[in-house]
Structures are given as structure tokens and as C-alpha cells.
N, C-alpha and C. Protein backbone atom coordinates (compact mmCIF):
# COMPACT_ATOMS: atom_id res chain seq x y z
N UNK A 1 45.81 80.07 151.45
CA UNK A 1 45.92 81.45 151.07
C UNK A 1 47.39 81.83 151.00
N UNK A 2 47.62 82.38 150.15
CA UNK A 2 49.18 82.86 149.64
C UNK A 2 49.53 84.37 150.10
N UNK A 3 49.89 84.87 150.78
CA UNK A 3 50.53 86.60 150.85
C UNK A 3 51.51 86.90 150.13
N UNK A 4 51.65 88.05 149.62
CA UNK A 4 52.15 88.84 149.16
C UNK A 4 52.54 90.07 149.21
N UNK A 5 53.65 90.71 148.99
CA UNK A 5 53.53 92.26 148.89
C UNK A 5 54.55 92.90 147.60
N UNK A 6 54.22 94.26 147.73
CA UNK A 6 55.21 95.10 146.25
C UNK A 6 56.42 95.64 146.87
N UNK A 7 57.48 95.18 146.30
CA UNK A 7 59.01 95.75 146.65
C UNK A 7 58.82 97.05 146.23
N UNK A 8 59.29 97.74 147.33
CA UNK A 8 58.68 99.23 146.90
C UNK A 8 60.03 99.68 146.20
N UNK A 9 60.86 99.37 146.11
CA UNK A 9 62.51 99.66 145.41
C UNK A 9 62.31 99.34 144.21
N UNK A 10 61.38 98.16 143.82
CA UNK A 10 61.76 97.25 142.31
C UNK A 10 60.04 97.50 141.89
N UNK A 11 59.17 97.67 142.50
CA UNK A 11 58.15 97.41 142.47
C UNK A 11 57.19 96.03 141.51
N UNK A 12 58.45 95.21 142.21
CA UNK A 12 58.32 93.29 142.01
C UNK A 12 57.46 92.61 143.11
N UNK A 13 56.62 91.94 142.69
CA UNK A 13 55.30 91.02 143.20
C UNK A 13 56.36 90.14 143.91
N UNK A 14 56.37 90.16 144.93
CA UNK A 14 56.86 89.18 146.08
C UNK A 14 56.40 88.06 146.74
N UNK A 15 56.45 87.10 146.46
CA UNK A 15 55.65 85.97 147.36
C UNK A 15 55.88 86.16 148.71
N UNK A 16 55.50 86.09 149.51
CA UNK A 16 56.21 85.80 150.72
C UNK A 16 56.34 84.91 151.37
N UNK A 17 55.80 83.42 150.89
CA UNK A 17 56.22 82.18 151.72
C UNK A 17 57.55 81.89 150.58
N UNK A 18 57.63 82.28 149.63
CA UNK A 18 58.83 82.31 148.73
C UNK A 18 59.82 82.78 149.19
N UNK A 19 59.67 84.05 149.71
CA UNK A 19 60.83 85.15 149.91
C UNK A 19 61.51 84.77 151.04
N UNK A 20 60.77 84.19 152.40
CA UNK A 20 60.57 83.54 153.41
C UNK A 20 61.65 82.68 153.20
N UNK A 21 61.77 81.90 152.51
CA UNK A 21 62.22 80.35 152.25
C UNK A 21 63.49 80.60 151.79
N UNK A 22 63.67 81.64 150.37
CA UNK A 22 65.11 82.45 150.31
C UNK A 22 66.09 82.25 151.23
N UNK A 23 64.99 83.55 152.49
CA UNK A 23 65.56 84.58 153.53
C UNK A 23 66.47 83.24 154.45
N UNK A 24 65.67 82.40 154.37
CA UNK A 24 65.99 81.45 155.64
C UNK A 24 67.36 80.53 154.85
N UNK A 25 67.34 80.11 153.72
CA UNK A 25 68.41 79.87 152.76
C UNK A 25 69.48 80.41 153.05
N UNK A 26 69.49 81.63 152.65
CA UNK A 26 70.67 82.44 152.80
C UNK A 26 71.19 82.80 154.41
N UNK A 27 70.25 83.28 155.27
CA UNK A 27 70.37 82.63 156.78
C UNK A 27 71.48 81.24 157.03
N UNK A 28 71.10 80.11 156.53
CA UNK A 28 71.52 79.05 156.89
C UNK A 28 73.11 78.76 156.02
N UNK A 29 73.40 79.61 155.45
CA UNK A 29 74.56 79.69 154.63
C UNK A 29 75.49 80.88 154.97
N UNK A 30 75.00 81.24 155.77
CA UNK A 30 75.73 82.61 156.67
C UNK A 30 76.05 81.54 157.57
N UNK A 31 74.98 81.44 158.66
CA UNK A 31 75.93 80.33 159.43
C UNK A 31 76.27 79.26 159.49
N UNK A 32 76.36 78.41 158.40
CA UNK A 32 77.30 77.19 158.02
C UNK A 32 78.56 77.55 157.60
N UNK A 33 78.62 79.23 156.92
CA UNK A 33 80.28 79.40 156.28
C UNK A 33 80.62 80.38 157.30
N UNK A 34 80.19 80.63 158.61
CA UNK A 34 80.63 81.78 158.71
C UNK A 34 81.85 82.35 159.32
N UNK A 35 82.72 80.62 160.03
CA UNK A 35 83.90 80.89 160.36
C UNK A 35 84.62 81.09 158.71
N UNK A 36 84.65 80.74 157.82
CA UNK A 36 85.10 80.42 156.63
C UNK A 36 85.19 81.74 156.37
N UNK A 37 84.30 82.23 156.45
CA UNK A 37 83.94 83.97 155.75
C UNK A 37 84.60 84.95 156.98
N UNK A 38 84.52 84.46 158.06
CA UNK A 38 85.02 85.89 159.22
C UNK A 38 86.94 85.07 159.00
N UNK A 39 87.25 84.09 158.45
CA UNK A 39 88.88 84.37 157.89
C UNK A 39 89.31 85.21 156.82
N UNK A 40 88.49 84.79 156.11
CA UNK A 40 88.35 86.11 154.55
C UNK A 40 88.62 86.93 154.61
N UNK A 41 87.31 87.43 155.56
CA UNK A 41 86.91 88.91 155.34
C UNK A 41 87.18 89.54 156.85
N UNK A 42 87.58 89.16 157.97
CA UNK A 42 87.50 89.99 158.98
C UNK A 42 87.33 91.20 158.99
N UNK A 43 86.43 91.77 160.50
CA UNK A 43 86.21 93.13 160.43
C UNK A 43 85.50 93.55 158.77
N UNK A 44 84.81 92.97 158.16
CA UNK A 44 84.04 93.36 157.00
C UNK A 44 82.40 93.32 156.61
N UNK A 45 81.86 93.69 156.32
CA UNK A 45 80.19 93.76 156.40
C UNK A 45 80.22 92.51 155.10
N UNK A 46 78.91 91.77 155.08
CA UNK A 46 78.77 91.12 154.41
C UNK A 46 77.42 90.33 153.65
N UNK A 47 76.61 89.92 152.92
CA UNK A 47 75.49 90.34 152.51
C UNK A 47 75.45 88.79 151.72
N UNK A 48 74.09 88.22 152.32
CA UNK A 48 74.18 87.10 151.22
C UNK A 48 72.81 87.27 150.59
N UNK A 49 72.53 86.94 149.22
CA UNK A 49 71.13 86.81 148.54
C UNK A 49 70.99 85.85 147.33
N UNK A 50 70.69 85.08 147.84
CA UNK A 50 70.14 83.64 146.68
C UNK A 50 71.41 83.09 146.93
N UNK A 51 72.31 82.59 147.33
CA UNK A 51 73.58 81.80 147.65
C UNK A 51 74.86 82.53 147.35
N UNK A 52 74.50 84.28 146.70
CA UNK A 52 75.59 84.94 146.35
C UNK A 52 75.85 85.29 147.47
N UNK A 53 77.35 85.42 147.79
CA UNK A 53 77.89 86.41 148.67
C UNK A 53 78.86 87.16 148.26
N UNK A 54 78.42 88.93 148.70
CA UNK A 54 79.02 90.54 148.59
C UNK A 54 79.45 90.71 149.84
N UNK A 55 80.56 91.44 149.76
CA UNK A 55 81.71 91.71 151.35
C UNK A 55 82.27 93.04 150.57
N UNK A 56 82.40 93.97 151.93
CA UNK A 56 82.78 95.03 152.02
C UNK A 56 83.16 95.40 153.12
N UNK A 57 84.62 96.34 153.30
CA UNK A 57 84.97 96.87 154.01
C UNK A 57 84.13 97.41 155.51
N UNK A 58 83.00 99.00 154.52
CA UNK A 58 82.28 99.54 155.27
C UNK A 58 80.81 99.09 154.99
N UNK A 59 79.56 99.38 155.60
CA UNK A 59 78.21 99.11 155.53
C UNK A 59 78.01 100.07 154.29
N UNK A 60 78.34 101.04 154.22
CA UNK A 60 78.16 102.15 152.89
C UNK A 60 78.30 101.80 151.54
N UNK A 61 79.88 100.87 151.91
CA UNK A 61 80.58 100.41 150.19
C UNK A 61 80.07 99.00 149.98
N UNK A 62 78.70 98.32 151.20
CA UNK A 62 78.44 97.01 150.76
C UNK A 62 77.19 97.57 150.00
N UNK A 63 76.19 98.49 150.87
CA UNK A 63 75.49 98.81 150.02
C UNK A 63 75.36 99.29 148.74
N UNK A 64 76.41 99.70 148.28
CA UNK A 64 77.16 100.58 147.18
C UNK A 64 77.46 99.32 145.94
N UNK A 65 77.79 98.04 146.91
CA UNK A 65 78.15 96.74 145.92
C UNK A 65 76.83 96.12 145.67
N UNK A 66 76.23 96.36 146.59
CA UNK A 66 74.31 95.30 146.02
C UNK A 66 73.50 96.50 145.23
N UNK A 67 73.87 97.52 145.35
CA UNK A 67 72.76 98.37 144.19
C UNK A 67 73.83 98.08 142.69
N UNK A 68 74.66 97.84 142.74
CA UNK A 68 75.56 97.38 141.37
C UNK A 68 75.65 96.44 140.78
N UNK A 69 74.87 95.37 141.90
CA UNK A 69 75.29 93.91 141.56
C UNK A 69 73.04 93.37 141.38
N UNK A 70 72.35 94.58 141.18
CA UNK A 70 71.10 94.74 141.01
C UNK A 70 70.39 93.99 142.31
N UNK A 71 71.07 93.98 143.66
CA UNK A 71 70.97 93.13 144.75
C UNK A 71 69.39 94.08 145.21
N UNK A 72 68.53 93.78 145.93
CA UNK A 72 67.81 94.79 146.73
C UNK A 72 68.32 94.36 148.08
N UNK A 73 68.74 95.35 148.52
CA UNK A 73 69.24 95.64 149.98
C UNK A 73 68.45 95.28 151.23
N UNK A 74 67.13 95.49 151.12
CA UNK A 74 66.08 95.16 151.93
C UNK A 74 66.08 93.90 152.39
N UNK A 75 65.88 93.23 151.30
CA UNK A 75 65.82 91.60 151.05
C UNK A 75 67.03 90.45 151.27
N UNK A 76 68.31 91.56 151.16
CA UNK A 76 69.40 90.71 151.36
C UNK A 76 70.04 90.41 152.98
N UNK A 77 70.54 89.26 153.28
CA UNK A 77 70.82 88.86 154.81
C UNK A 77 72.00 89.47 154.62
N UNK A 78 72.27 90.74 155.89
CA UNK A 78 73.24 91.39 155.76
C UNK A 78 74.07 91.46 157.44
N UNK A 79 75.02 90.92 157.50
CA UNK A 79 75.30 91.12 158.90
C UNK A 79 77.14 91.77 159.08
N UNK A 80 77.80 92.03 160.00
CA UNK A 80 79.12 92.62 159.86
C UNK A 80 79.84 91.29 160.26
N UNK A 81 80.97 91.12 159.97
CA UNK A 81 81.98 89.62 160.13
C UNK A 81 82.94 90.25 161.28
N UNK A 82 82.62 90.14 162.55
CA UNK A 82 83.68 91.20 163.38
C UNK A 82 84.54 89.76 164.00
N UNK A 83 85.58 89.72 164.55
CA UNK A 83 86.74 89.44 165.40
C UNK A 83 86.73 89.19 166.42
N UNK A 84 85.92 90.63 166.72
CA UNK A 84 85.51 90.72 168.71
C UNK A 84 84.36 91.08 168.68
N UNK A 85 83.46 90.34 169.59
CA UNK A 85 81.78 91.29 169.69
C UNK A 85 82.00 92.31 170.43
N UNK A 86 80.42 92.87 169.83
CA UNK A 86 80.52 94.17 170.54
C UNK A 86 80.00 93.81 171.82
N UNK A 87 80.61 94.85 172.97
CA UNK A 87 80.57 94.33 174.01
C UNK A 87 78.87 95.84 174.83
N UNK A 88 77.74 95.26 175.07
CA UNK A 88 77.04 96.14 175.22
C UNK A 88 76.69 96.19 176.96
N UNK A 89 76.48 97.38 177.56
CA UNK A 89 76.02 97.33 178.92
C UNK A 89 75.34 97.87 179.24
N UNK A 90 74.06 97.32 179.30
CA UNK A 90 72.80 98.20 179.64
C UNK A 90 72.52 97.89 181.44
């Protein structure tokens, strides 16, 4: 049995052991380049989908670059390239 669902942005038939397989693609290419990419781009948000990679300053102007570049945002592996982690204390 195959699942599926409707991109509610594009309203495109999605496989999801497809989309799955992408997601994990582009996953695995974030972190194989990602010292490569946090020299680049430090301190910059950054977005990979189908082997493309979009970098931006702020989270605002990346999203601003994948609705231009016909990216869906949802779908794309999007994480920030920081320097220093954030340091959290719960």
C-alpha cells in the first residue's frame, strides 16, 4: 500500500515514501557539507531541496528566496548554520 497526501500550498499529489526518500537525501547532504557550508555562510539560515542549496542571512529572506526559486517551504530541509550553539537551560 502506497500513502499519500495534497500539498496544500501547490495542491501536488505527494507520494510519501517518495517525499520520504527526498527528505532523507537532502538530510544527508546537509550533513556531509555542513562544515563546508557553516564556512560560507556562517551565522546564515539555509535550506536544501532536491540537492539545491538556498542561504540567507535571516529565516524571513530564506523564505522569501524558496517562494522565488518555486521551492515549497514545508518540504524543504531548513536549518540555521550558527558558529556557536545555542546554549539552552531548562
Amino acid at each position: 500500500m502506497r500513502y499519500a497526501w495534497i500539498d496544500m500550498a501547490t495542491t501536488e499529489r505527494v507520494d510519501a515514501q517518495q517525499e520520504l526518500a527526498r527528505f532523507q537525501r537532502d538530510t544527508d547532504y546537509f550533513l556531509a557539507h555542513h562544515d563546508e557550508l557553516l564556512r560560507e555562510y556562517p551565522d546564515h539560515w539555509v535550506a536544501i531541496y532536491e540537492g539545491r542549496v538556498i542561504v540567507a542571512a535571516e529565516f524571513d529572506a530564506l523564505l522569501a528566496r524558496l517562494s522565488e526559486a518555486g521551492v515549497p517551504a514545508g518540504r524543504a530541509y531548513i536549518q540555521p548554520l550558527k558558529q556557536k550553539p545555542d546554549i539552552l537551560i531548562v
